[in-house]
C-alpha atoms as a PDB file:
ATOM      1  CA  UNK A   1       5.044  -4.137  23.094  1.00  0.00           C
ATOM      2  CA  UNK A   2       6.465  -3.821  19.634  1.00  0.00           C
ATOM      3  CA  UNK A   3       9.103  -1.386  18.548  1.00  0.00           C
ATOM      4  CA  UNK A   4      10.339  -1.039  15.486  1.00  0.00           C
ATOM      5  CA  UNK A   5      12.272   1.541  13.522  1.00  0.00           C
ATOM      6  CA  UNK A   6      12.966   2.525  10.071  1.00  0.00           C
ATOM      7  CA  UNK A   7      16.881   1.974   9.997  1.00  0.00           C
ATOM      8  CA  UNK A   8      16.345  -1.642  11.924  1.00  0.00           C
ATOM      9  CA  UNK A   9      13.959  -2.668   8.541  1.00  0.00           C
ATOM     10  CA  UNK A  10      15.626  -1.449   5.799  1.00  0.00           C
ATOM     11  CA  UNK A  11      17.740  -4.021   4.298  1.00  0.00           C
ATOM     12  CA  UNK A  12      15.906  -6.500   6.094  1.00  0.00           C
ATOM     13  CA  UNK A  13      12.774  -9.178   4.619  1.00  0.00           C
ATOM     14  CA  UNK A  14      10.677  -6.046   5.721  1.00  0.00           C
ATOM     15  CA  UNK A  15      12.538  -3.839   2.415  1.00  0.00           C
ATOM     16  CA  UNK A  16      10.032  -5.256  -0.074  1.00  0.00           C
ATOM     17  CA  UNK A  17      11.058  -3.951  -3.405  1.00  0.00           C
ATOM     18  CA  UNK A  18       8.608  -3.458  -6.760  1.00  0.00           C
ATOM     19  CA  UNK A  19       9.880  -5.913  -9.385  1.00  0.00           C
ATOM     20  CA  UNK A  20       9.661  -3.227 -11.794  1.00  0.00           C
ATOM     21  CA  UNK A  21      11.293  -0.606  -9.411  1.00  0.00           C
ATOM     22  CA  UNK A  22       8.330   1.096  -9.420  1.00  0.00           C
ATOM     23  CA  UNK A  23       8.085   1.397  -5.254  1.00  0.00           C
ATOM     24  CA  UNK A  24       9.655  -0.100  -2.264  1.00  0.00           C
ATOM     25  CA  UNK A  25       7.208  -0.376   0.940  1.00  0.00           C
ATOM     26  CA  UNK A  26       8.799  -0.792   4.726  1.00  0.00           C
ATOM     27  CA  UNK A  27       6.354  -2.942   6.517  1.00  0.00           C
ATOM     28  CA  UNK A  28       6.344  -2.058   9.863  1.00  0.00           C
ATOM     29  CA  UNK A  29       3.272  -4.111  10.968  1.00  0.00           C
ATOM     30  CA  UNK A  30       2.768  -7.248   9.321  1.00  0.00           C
ATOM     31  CA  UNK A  31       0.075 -10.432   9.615  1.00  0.00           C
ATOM     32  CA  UNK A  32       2.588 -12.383  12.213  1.00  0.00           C
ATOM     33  CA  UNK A  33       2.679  -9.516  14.648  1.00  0.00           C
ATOM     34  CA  UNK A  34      -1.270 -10.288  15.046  1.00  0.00           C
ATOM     35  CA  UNK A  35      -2.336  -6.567  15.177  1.00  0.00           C
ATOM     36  CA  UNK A  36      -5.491  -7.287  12.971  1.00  0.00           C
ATOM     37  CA  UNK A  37      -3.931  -4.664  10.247  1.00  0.00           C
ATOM     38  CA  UNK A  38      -0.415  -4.139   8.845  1.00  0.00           C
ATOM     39  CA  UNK A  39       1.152  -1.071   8.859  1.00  0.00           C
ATOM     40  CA  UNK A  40       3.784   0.160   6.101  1.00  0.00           C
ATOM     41  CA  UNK A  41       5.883   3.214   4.681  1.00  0.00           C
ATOM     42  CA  UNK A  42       6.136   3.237   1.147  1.00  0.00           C
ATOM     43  CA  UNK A  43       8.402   5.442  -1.478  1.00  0.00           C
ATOM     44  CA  UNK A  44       6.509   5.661  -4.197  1.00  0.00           C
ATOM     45  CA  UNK A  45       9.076   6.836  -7.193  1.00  0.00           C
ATOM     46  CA  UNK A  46       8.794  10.095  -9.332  1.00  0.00           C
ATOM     47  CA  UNK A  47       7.487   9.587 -12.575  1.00  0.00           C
ATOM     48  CA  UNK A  48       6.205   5.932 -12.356  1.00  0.00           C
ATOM     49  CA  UNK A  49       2.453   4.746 -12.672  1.00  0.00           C
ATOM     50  CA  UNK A  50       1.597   1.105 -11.206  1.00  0.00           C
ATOM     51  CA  UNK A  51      -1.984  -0.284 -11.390  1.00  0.00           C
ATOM     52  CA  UNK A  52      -2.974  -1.394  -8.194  1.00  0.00           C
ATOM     53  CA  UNK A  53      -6.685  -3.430  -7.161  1.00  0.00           C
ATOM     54  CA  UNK A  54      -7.153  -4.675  -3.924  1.00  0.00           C
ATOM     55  CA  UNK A  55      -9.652  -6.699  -4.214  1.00  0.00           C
ATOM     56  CA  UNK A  56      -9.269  -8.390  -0.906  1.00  0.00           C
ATOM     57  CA  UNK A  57      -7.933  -5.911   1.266  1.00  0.00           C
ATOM     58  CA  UNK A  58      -8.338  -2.167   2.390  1.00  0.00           C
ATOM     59  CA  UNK A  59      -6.057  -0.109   2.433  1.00  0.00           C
ATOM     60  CA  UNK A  60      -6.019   3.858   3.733  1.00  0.00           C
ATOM     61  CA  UNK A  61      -3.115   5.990   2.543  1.00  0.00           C
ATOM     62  CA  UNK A  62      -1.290   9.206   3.712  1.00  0.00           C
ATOM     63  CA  UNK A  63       1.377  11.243   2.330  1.00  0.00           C
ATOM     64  CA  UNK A  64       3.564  12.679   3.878  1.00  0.00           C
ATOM     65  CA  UNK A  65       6.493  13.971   1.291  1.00  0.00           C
ATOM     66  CA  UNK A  66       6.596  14.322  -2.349  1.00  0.00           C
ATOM     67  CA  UNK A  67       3.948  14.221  -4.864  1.00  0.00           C
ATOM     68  CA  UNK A  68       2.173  12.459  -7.590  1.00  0.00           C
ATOM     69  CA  UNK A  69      -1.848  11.608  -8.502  1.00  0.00           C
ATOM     70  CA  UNK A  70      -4.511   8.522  -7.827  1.00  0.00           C
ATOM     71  CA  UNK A  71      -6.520   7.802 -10.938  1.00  0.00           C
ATOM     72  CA  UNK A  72     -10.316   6.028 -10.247  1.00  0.00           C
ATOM     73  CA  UNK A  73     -10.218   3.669 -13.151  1.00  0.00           C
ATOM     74  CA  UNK A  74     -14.065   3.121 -12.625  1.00  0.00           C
ATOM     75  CA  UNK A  75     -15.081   6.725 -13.162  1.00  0.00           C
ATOM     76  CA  UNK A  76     -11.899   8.331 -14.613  1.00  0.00           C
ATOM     77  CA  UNK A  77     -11.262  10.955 -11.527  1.00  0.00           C
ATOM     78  CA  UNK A  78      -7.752  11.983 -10.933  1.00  0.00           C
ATOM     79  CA  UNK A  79      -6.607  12.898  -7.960  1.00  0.00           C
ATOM     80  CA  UNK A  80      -3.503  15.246  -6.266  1.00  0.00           C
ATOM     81  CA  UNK A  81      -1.523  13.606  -3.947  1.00  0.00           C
ATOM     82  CA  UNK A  82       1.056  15.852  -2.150  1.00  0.00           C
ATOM     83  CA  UNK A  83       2.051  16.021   1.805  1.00  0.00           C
ATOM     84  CA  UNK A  84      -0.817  15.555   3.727  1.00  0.00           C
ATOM     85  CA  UNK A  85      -3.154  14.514   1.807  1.00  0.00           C
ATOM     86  CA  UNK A  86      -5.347  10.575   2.631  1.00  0.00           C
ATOM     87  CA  UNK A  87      -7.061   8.442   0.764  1.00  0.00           C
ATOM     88  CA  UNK A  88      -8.741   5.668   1.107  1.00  0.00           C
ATOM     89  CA  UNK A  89      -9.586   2.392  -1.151  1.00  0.00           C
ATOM     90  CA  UNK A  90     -12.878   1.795   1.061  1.00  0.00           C
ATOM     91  CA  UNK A  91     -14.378  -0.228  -2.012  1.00  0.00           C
ATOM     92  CA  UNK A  92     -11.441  -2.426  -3.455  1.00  0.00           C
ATOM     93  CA  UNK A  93     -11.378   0.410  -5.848  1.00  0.00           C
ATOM     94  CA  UNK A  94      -9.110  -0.051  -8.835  1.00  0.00           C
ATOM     95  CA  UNK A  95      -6.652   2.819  -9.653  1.00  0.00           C
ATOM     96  CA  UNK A  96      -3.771   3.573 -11.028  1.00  0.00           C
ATOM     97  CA  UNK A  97      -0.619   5.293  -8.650  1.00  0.00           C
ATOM     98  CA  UNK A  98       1.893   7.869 -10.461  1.00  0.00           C
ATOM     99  CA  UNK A  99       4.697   9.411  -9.193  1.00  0.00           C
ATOM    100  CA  UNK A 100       4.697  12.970  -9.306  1.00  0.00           C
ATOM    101  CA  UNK A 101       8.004  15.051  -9.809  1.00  0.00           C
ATOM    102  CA  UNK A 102       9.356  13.708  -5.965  1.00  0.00           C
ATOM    103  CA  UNK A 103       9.130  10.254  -4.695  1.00  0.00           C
ATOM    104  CA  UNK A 104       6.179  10.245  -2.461  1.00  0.00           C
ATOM    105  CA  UNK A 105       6.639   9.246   0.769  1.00  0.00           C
ATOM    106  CA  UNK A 106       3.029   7.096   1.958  1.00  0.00           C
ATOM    107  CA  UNK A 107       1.699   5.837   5.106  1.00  0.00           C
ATOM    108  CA  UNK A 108      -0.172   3.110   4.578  1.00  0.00           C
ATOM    109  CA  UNK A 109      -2.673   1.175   6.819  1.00  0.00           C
ATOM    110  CA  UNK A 110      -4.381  -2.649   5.227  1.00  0.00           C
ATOM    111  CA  UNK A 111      -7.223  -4.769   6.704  1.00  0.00           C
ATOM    112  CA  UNK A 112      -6.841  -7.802   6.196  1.00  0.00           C
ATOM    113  CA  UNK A 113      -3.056  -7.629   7.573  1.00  0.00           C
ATOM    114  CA  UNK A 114      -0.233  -8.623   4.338  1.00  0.00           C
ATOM    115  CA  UNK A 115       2.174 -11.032   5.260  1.00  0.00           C
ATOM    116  CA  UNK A 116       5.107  -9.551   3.963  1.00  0.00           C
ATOM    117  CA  UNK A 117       6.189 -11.194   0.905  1.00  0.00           C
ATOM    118  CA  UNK A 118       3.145 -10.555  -1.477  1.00  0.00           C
ATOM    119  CA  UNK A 119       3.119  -9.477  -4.548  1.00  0.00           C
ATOM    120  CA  UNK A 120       0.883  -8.142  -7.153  1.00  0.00           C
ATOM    121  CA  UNK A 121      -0.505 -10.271  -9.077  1.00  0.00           C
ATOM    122  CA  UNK A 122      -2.066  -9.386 -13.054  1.00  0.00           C
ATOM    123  CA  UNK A 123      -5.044  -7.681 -11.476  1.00  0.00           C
ATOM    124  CA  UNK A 124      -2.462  -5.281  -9.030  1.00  0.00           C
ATOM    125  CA  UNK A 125      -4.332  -7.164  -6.323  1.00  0.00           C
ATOM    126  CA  UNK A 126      -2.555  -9.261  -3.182  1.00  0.00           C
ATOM    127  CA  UNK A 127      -3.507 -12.744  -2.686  1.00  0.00           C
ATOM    128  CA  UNK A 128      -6.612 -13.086   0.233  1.00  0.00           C
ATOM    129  CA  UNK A 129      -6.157 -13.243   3.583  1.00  0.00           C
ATOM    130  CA  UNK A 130      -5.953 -16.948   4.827  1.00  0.00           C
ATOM    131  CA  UNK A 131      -8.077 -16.048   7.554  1.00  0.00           C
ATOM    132  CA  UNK A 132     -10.858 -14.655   5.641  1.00  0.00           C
ATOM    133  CA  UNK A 133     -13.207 -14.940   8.297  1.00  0.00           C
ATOM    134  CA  UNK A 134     -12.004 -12.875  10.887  1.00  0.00           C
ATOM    135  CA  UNK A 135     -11.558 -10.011   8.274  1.00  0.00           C
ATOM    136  CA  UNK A 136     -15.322  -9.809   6.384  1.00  0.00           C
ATOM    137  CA  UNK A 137     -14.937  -6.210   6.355  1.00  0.00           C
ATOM    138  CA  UNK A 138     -12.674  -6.003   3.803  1.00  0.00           C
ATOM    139  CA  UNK A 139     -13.440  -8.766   1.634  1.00  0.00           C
ATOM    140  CA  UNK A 140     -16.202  -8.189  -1.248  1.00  0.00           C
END
């Protein structure tokens, strides 16, 4: 059994920070605990917008404080996102995240697990899974 709480990661390699400030995301569940998934809380800040494509992983979403909107760059759909609202990137779906007037506080669920130190590359996409095989579902 794993047990892990919020004070216990913060400050820790588990605190990954946006190099533009942008977000920070608490990874609760990473690759190394061998869950399958990882598991993550992430502050998204007011008033910020970050392009984001996974295009190797999939990742479901819930809110559970703040607000802000999820733009579908393929057919131009925005999107509310306040406290209790889900969605999820079920087809590596490009978008871009803003921060409404409150930092958003997300839930957030990937397949393929992340290791804990990625980070977005040009695309807004993490690097793939080294174990690509035992995670087909989410790959293209």
């Amino acid at each position: 059994m794993i047990v892990r709480t919020l004070d216990e990661i913060i400050g820790s390699e588990r605190d990954v920070h946006a190099e533009n400030g942008n977000w920070v995301s608490r990874r609760f569940v990473l690759d190394n605990d061998q869950a399958g998934f990882s598991f993550h809380e992430t502050i998204i800040k007011a008033g910020t917008e970050t392009h984001i494509w996974y295009k190797n992983h999939i990742e479901a979403v819930y809110c559970v404080a703040g607000d802000g909107e999820i733009e579908d760059l393929k057919t131009g759909e925005i999107h509310p996102i306040k406290d209790g609202t889900l969605y999820l990137l079920n087809d590596h779906d490009e978008h871009l995240l803003r921060g409404g007037g409150a930092d958003m506080r997300l839930i957030c669920a990937f397949c393929p697990p992340v290791t804990g130190r990625e980070h977005h590359d040009e695309d807004g996409a993490y690097a793939p899974h080294p174990k690509t095989d035992l995670y087909d579902k989410a790959r293209k």
